[in-house]
N, C-alpha and C. Protein backbone atom coordinates (compact mmCIF):
# COMPACT_ATOMS: atom_id res chain seq x y z
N UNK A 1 -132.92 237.22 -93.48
CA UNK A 1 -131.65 237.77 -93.84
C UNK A 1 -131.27 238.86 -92.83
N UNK A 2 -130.09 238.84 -92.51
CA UNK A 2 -129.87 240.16 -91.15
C UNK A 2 -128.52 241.12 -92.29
N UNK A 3 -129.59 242.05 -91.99
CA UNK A 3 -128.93 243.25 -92.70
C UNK A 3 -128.49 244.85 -91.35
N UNK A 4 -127.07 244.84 -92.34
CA UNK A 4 -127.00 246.50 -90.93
C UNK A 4 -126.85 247.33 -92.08
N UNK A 5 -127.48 248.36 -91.80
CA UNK A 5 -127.69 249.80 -92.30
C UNK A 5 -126.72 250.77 -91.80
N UNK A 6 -126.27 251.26 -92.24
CA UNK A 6 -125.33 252.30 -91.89
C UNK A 6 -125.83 253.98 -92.88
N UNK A 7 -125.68 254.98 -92.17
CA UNK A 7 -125.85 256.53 -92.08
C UNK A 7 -124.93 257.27 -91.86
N UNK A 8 -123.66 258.07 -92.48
CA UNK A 8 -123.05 259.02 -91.87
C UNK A 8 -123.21 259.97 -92.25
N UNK A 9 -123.73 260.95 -93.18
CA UNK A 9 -123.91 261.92 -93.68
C UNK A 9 -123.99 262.77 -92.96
N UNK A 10 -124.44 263.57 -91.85
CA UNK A 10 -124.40 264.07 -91.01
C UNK A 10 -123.89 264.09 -89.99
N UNK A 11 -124.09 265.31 -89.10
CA UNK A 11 -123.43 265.06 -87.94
C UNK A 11 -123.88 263.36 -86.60
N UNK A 12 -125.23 263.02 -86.58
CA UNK A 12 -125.90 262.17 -85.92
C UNK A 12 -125.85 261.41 -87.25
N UNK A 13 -124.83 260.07 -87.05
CA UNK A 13 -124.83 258.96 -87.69
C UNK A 13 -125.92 257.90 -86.71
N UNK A 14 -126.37 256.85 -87.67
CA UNK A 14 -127.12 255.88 -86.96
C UNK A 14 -127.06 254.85 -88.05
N UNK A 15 -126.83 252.96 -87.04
CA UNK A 15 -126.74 252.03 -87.54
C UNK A 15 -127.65 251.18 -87.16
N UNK A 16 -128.59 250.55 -87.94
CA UNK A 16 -129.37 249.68 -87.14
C UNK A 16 -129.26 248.03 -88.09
N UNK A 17 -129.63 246.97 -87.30
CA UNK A 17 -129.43 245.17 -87.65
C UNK A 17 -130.75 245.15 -87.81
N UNK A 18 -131.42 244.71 -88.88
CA UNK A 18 -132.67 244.21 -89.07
C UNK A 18 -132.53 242.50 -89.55
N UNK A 19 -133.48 241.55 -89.36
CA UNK A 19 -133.84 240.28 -89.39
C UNK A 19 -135.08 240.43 -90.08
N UNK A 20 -134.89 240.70 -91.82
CA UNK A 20 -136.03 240.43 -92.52
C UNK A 20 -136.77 241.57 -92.47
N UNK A 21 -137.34 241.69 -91.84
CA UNK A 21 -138.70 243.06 -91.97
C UNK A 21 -138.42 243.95 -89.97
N UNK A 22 -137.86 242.54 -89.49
CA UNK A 22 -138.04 243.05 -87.86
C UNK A 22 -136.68 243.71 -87.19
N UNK A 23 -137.17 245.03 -86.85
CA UNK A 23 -135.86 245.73 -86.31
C UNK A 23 -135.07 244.81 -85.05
N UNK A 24 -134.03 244.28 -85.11
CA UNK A 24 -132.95 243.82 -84.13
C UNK A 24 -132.84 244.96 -83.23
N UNK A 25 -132.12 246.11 -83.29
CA UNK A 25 -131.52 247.06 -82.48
C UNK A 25 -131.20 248.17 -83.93
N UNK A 26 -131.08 249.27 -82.97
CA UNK A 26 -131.14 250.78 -83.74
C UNK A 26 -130.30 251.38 -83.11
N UNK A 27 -128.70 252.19 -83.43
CA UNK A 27 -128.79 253.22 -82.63
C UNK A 27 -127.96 254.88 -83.58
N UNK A 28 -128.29 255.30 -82.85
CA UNK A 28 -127.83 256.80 -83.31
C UNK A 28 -127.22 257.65 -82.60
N UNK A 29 -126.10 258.31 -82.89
CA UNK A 29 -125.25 259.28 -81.84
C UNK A 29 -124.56 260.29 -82.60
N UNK A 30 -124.85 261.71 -81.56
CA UNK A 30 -123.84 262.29 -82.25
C UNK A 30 -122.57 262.09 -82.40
N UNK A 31 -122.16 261.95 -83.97
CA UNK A 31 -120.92 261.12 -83.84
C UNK A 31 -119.70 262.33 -84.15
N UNK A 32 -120.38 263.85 -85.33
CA UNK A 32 -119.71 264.62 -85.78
C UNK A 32 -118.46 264.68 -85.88
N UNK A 33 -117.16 265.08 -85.57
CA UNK A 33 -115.81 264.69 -85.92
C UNK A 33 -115.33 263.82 -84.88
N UNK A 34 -116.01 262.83 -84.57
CA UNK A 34 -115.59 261.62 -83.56
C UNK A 34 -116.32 260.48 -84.33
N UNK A 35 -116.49 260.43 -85.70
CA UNK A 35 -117.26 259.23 -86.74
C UNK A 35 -116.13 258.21 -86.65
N UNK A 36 -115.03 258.36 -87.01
CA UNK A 36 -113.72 257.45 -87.26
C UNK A 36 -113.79 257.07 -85.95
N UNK A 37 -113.76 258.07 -84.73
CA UNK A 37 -113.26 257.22 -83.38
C UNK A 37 -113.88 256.45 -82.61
N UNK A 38 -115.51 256.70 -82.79
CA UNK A 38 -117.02 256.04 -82.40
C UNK A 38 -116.96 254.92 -83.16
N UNK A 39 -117.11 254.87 -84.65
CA UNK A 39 -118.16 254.03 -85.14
C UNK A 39 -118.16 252.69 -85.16
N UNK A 40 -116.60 252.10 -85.12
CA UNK A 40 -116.48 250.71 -84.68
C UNK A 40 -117.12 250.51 -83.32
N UNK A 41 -117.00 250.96 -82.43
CA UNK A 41 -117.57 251.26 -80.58
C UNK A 41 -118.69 250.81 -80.77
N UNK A 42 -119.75 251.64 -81.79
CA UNK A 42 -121.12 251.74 -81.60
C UNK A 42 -121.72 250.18 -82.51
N UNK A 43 -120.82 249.92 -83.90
CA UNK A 43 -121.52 248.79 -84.69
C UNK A 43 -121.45 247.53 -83.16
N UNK A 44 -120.14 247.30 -82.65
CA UNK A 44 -119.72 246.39 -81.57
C UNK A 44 -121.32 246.35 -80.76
N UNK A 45 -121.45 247.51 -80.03
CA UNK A 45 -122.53 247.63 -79.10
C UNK A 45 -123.70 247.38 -79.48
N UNK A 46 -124.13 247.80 -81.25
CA UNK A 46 -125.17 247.33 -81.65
C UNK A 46 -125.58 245.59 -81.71
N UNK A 47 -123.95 244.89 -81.80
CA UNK A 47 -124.05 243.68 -82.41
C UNK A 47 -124.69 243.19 -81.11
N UNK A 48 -124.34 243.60 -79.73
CA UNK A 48 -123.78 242.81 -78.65
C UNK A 48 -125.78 242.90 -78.09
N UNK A 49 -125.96 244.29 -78.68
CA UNK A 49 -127.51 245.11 -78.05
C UNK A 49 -128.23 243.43 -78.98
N UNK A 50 -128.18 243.44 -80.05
CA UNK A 50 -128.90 242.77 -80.63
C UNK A 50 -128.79 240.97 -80.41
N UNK A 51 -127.52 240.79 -79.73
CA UNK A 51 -127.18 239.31 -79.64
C UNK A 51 -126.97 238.77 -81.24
N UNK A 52 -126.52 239.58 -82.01
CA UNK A 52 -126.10 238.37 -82.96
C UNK A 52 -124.65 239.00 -83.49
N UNK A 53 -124.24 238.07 -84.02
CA UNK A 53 -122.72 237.85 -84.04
C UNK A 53 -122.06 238.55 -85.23
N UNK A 54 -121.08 239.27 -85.25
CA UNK A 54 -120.88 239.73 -86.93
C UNK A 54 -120.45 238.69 -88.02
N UNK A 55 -120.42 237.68 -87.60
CA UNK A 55 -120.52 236.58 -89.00
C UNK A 55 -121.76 236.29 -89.17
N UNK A 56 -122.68 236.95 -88.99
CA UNK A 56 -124.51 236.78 -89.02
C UNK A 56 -124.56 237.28 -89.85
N UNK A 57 -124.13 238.67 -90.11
CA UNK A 57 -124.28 239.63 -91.32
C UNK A 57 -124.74 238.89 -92.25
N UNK A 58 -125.26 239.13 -93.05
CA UNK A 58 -125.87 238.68 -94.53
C UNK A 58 -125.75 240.13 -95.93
N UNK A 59 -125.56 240.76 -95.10
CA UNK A 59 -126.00 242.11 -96.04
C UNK A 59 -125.79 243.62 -95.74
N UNK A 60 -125.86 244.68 -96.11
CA UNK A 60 -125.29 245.36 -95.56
C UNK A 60 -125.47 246.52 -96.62
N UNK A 61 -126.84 247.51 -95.96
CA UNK A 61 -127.52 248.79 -96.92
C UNK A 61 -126.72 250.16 -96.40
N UNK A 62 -126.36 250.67 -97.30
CA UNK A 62 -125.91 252.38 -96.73
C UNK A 62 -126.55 253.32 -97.57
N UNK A 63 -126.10 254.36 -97.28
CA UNK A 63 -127.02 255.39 -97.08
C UNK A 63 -125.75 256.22 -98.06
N UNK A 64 -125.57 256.58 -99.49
CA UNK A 64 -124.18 256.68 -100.06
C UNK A 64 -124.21 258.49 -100.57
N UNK A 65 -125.56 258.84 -100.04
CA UNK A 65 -125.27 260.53 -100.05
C UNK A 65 -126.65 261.43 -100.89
N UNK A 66 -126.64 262.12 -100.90
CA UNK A 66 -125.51 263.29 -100.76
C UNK A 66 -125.24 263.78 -99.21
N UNK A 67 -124.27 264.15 -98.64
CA UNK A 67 -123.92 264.17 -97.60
C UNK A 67 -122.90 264.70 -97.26
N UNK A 68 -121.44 264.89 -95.94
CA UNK A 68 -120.57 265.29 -95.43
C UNK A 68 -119.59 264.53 -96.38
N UNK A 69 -118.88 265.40 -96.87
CA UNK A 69 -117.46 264.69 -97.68
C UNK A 69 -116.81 263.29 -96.71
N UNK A 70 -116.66 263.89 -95.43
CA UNK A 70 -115.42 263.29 -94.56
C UNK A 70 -116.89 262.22 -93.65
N UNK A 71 -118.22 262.62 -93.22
CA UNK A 71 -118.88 261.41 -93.08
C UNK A 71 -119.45 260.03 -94.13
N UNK A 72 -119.13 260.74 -95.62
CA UNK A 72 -119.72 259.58 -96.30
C UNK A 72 -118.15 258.70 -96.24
N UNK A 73 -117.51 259.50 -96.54
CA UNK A 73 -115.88 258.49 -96.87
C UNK A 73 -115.58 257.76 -95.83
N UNK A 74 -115.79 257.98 -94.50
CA UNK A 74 -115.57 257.26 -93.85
C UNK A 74 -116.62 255.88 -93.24
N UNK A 75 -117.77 256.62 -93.18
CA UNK A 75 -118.46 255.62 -93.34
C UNK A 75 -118.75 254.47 -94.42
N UNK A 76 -118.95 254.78 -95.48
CA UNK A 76 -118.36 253.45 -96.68
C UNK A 76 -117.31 253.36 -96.74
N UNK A 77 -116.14 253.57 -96.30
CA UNK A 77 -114.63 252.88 -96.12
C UNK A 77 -115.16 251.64 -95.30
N UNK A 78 -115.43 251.83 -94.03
CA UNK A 78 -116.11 250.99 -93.09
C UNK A 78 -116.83 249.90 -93.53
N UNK A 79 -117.66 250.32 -94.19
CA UNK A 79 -118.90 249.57 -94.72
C UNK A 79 -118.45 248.70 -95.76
N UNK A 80 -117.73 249.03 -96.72
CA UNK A 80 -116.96 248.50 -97.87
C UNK A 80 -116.49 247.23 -97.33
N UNK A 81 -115.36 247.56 -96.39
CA UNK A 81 -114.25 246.94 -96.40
C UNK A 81 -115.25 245.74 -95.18
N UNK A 82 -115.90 245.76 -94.42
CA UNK A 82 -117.05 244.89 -93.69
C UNK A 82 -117.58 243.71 -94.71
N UNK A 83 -118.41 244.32 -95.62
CA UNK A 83 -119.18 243.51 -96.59
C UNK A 83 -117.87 242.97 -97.45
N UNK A 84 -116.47 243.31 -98.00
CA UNK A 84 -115.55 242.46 -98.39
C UNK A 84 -114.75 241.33 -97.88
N UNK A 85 -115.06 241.35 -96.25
CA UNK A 85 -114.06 241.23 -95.61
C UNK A 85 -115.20 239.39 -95.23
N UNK A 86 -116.96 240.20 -94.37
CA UNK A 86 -117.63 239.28 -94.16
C UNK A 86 -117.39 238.18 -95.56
N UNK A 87 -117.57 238.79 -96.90
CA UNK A 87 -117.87 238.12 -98.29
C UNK A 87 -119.31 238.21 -98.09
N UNK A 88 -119.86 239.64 -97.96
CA UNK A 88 -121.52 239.59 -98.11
C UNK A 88 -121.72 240.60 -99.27
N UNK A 89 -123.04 240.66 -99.76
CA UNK A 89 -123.33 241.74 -100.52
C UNK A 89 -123.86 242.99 -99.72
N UNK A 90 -123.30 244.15 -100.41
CA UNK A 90 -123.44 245.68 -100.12
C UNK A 90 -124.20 246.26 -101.01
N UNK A 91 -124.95 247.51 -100.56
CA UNK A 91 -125.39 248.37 -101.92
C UNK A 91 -126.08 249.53 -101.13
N UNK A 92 -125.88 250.65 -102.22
CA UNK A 92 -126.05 252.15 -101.55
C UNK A 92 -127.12 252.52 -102.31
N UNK A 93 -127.91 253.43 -101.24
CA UNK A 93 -129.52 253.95 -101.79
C UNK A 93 -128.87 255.11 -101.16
N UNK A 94 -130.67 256.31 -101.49
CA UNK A 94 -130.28 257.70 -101.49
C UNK A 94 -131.54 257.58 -100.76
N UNK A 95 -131.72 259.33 -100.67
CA UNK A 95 -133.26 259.56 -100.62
C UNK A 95 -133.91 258.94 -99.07
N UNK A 96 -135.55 259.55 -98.93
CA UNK A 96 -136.12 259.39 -97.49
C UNK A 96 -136.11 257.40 -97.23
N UNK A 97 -136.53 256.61 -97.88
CA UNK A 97 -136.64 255.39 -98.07
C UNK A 97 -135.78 254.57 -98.71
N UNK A 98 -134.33 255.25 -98.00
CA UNK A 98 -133.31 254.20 -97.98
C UNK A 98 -132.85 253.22 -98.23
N UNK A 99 -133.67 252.96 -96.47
CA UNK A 99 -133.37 251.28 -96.04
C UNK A 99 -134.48 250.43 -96.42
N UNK A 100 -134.95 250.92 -96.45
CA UNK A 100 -136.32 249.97 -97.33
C UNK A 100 -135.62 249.66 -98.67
N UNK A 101 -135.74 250.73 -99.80
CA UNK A 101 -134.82 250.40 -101.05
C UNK A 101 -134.11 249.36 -100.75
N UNK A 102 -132.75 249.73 -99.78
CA UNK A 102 -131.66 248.70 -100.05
C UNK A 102 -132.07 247.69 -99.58
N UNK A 103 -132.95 247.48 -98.39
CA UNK A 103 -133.16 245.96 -97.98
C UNK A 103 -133.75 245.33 -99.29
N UNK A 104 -134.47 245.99 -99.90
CA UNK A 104 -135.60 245.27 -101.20
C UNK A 104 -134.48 244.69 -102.20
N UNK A 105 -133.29 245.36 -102.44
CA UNK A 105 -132.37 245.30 -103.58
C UNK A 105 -131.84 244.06 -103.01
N UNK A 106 -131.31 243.85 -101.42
CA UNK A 106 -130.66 242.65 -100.94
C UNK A 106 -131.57 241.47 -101.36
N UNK A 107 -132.64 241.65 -100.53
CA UNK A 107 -133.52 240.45 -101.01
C UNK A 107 -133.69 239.58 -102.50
N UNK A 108 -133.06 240.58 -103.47
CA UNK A 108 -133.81 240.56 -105.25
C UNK A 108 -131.99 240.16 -104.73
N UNK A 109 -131.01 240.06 -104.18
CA UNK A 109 -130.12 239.17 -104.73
C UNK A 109 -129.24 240.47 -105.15
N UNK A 110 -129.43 241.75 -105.33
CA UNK A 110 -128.61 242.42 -105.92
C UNK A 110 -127.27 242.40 -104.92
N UNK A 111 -126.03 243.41 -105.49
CA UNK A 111 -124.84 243.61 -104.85
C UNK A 111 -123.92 244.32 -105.46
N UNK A 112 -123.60 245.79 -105.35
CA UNK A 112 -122.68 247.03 -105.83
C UNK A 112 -121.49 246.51 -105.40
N UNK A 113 -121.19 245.90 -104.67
CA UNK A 113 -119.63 245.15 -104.63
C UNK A 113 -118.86 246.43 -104.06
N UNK A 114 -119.25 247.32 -104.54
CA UNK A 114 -118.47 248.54 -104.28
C UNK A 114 -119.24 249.69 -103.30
N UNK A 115 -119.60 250.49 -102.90
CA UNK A 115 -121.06 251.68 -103.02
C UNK A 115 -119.32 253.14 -102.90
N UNK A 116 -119.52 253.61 -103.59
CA UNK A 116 -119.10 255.08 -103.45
C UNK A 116 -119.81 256.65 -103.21
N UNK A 117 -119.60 257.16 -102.90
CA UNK A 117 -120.09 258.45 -102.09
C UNK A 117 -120.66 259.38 -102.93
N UNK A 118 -121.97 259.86 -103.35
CA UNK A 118 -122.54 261.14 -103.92
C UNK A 118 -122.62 262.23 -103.32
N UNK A 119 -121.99 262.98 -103.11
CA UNK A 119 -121.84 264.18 -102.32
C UNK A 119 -122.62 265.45 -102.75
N UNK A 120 -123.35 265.10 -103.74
CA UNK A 120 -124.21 265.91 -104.05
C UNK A 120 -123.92 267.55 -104.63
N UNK A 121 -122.47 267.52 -104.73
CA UNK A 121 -121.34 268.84 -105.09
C UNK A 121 -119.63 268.01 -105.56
N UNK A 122 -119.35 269.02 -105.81
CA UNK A 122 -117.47 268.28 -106.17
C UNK A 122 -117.47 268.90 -105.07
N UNK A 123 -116.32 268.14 -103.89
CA UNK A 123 -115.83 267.96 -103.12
C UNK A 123 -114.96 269.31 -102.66
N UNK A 124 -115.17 270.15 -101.52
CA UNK A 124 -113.72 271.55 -101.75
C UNK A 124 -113.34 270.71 -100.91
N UNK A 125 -111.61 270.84 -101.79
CA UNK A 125 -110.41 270.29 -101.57
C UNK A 125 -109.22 271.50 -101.47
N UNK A 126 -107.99 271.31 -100.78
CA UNK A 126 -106.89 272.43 -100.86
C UNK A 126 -106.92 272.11 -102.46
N UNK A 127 -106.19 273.04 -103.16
CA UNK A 127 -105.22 273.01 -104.33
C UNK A 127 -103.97 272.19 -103.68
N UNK A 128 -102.87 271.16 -104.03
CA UNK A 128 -102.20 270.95 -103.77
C UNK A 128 -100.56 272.35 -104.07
N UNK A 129 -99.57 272.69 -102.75
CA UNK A 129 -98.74 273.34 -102.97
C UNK A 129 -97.37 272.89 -104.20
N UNK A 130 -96.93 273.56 -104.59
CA UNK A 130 -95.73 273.14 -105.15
C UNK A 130 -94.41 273.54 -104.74
């Protein structure tokens, strides 16, 4: 099964393609307020590093927080709309052992259809003006 992992929580996001148990390609960059303008750039380069195609996808683990308000949202916007778009299953883990988790959950067939963001706090937002 080829699964990509995705990370934004931080400033150094990293995506890596695994094939079952065996790492394809890995990469990581500081992406910090250049996540939106990088991260398509970097999945592309990963696909191209790894030779396989994005209709390969099978699956697709993230990493859903607690983390950067503006890196988790954008990164599962991404991720979401990928795994809806391929028609693959998605699903979000926490914690040091992630991608292990989520690869294990893909395998067992699972799929959040959705993954939304734990930010680990409510969000500071403006008050809206009137």
């Amino acid at each position: 099964m080829i699964i990509l992992t995705l990370r934004t929580d931080k400033p150094e996001a990293e995506v890596c393609l695994f094939d079952d148990e065996r790492t394809l390609a890995c990469s990581a960059w500081q992406a910090h307020r250049e996540l939106a303008e990088t991260l398509h750039a970097k999945l592309e380069e990963l696909l191209e590093k790894a030779g396989t195609p994005l209709d390969k996808i099978q699956g697709l683990a993230v990493y859903q927080g607690p983390g950067s308000f503006t890196g988790l949202r954008i990164g599962l916007s991404v991720a979401n709309a990928l795994a809806d778009s391929l028609g693959v299953p998605i699903v979000g883990e926490a914690g040091e052992n992630w991608i292990e988790q989520g690869r294990h959950r893909l395998h067992a067939g699972e799929n959040d259809k959705l993954v939304t963001p734990e930010y680990g706090a409510a969000p500071h937002t403006t008050t809206p003006k009137h």
